[in-house]
C-alpha atoms as a PDB file:
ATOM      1  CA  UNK A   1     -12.396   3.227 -25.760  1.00  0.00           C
ATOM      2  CA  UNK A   2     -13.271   3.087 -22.077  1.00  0.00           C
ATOM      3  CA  UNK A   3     -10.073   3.324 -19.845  1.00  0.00           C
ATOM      4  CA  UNK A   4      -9.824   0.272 -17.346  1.00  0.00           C
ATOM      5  CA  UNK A   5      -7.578   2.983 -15.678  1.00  0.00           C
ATOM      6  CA  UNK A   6      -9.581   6.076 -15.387  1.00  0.00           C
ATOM      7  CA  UNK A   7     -12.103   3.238 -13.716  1.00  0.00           C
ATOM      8  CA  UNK A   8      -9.776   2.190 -11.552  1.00  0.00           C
ATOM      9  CA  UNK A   9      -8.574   5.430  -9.919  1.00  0.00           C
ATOM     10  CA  UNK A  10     -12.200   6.934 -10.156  1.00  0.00           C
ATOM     11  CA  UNK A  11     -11.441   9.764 -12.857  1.00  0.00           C
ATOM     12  CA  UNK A  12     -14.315  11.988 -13.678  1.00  0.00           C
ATOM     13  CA  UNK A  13     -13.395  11.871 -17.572  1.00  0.00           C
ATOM     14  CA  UNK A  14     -12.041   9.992 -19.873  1.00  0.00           C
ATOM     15  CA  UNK A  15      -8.115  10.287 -20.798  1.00  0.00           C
ATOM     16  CA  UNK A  16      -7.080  12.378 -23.379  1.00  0.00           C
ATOM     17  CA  UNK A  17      -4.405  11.819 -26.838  1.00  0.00           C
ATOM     18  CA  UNK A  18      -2.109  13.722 -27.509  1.00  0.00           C
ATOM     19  CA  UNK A  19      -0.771  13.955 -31.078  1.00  0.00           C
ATOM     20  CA  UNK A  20       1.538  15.908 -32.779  1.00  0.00           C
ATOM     21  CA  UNK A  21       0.463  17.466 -35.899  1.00  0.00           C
ATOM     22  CA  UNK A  22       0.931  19.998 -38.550  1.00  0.00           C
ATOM     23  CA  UNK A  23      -2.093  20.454 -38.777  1.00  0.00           C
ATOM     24  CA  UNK A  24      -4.871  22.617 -36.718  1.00  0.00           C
ATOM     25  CA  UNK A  25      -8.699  21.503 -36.452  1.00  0.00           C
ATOM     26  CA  UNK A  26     -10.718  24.557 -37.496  1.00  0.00           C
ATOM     27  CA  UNK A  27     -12.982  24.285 -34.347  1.00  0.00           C
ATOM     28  CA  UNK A  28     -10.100  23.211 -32.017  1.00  0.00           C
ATOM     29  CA  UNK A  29      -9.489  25.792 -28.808  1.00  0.00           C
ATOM     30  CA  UNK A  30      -6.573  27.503 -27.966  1.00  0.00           C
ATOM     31  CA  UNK A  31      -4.430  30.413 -26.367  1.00  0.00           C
ATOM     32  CA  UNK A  32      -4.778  33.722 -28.447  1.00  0.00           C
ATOM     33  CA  UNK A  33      -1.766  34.470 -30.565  1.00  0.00           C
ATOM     34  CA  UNK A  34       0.676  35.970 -28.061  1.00  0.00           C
ATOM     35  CA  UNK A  35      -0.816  35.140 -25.190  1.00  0.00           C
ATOM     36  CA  UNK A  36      -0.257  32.112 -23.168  1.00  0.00           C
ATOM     37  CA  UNK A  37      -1.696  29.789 -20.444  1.00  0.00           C
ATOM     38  CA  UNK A  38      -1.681  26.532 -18.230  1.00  0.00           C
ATOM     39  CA  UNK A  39      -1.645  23.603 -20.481  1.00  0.00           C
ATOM     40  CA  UNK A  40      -3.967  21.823 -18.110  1.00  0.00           C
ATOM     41  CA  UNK A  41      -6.892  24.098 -19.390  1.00  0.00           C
ATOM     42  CA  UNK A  42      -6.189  22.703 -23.050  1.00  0.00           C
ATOM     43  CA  UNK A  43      -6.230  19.129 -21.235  1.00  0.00           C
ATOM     44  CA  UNK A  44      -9.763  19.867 -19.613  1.00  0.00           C
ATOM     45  CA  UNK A  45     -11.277  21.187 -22.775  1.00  0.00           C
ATOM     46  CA  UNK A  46      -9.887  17.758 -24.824  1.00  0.00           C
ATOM     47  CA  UNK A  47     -11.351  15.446 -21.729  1.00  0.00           C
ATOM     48  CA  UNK A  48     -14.489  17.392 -21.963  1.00  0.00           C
ATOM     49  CA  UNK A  49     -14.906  16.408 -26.168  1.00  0.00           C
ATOM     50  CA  UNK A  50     -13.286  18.994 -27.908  1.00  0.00           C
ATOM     51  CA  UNK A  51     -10.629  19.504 -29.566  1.00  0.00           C
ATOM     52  CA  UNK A  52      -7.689  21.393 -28.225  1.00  0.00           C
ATOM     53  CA  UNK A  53      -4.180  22.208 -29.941  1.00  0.00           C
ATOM     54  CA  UNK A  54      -1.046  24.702 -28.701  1.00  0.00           C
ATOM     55  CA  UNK A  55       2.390  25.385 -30.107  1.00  0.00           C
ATOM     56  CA  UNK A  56       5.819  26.212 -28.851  1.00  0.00           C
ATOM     57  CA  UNK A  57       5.107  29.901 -29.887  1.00  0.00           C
ATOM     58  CA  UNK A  58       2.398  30.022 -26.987  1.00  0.00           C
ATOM     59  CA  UNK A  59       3.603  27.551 -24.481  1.00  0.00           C
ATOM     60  CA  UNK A  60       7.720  28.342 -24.556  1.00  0.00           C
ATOM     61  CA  UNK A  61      10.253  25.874 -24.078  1.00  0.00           C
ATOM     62  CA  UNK A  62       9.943  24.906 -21.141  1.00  0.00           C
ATOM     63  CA  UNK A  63       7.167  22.274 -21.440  1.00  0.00           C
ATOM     64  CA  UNK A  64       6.799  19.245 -20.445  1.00  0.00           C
ATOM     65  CA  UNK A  65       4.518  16.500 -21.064  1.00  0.00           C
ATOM     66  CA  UNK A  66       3.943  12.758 -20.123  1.00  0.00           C
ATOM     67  CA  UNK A  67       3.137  10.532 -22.588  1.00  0.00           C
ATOM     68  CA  UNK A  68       3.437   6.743 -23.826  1.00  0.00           C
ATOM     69  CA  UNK A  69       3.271   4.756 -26.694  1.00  0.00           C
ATOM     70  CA  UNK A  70      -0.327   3.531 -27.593  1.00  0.00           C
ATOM     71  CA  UNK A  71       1.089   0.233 -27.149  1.00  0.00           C
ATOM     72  CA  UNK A  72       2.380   0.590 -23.861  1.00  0.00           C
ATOM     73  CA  UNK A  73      -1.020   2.481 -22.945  1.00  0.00           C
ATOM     74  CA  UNK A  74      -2.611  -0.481 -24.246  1.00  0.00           C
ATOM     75  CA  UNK A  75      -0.398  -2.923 -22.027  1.00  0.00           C
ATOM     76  CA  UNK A  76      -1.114  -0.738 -19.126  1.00  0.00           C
ATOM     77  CA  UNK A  77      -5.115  -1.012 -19.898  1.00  0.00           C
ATOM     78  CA  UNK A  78      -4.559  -5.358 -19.541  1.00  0.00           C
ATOM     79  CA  UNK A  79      -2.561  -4.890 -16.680  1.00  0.00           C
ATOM     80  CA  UNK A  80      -5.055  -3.140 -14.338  1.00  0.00           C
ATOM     81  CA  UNK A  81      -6.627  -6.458 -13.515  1.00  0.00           C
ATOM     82  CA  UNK A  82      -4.137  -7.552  -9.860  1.00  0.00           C
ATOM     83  CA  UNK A  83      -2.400  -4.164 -10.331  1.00  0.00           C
ATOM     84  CA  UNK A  84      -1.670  -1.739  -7.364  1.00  0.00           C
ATOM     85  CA  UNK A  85      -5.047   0.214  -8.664  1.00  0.00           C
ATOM     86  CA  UNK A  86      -7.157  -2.968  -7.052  1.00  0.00           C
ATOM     87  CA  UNK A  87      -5.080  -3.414  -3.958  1.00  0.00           C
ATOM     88  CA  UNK A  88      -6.529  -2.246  -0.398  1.00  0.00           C
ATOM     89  CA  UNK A  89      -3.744   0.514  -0.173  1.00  0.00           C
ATOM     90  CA  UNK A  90      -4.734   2.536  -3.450  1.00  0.00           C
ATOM     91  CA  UNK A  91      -8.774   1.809  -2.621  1.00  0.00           C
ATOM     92  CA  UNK A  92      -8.038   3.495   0.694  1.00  0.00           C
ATOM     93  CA  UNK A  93      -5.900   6.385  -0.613  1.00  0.00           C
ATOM     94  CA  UNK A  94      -8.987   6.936  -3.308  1.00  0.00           C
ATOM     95  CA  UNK A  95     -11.955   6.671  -0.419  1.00  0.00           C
ATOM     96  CA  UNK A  96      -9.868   9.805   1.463  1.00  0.00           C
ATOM     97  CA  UNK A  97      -9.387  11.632  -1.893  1.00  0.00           C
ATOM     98  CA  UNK A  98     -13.010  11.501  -2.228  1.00  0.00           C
ATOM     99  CA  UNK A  99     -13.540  12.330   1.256  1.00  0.00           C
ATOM    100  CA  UNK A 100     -15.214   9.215   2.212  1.00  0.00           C
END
């Protein structure tokens, strides 16, 4: 799926999912068995294609994470179109952030 969204605000990659699972993928990266780390580093890997997974044994708990339904995602995807992302304000804010 191509985000309307990443588009919009000029992300470099993709969004990523997260899921909750009991399962692990066998190839999937993640912090060494007690060690831990910045989640963001999982997020990179997983916007970069692969597959990243962590656990409250590595990561504590004190985590936090935002995340929406797929529906809602979905209904913010349609509702880029006359959104704040197209409006003179936000292109401005994104020119500066990319140092234009």
């Amino acid at each position: 799926m191509e985000s309307k969204i990443a588009g919009a605000i000029s992300l470099k990659y993709q969004p990523v999912a997260l899921i909750w699972s009991d399962e692990k993928l066998a190839e999937a990266v993640q912090f060494q068995e007690g060690k831990w780390g910045c989640i963001m580093w999982l997020a990179a890997s997983a916007a970069k294609g692969k597959a990243a997974v962590c656990n409250r044994k590595q990561l504590g708990d004190n985590l936090m994470t935002f995340t929406v339904p797929l529906a809602m995602f979905e209904e913010m995807e349609r509702n880029v179109a006359g959104s704040f992302l197209e409006r003179h304000t936000w292109q401005t804010l994104l020119k500066a952030k990319n140092g234009e």
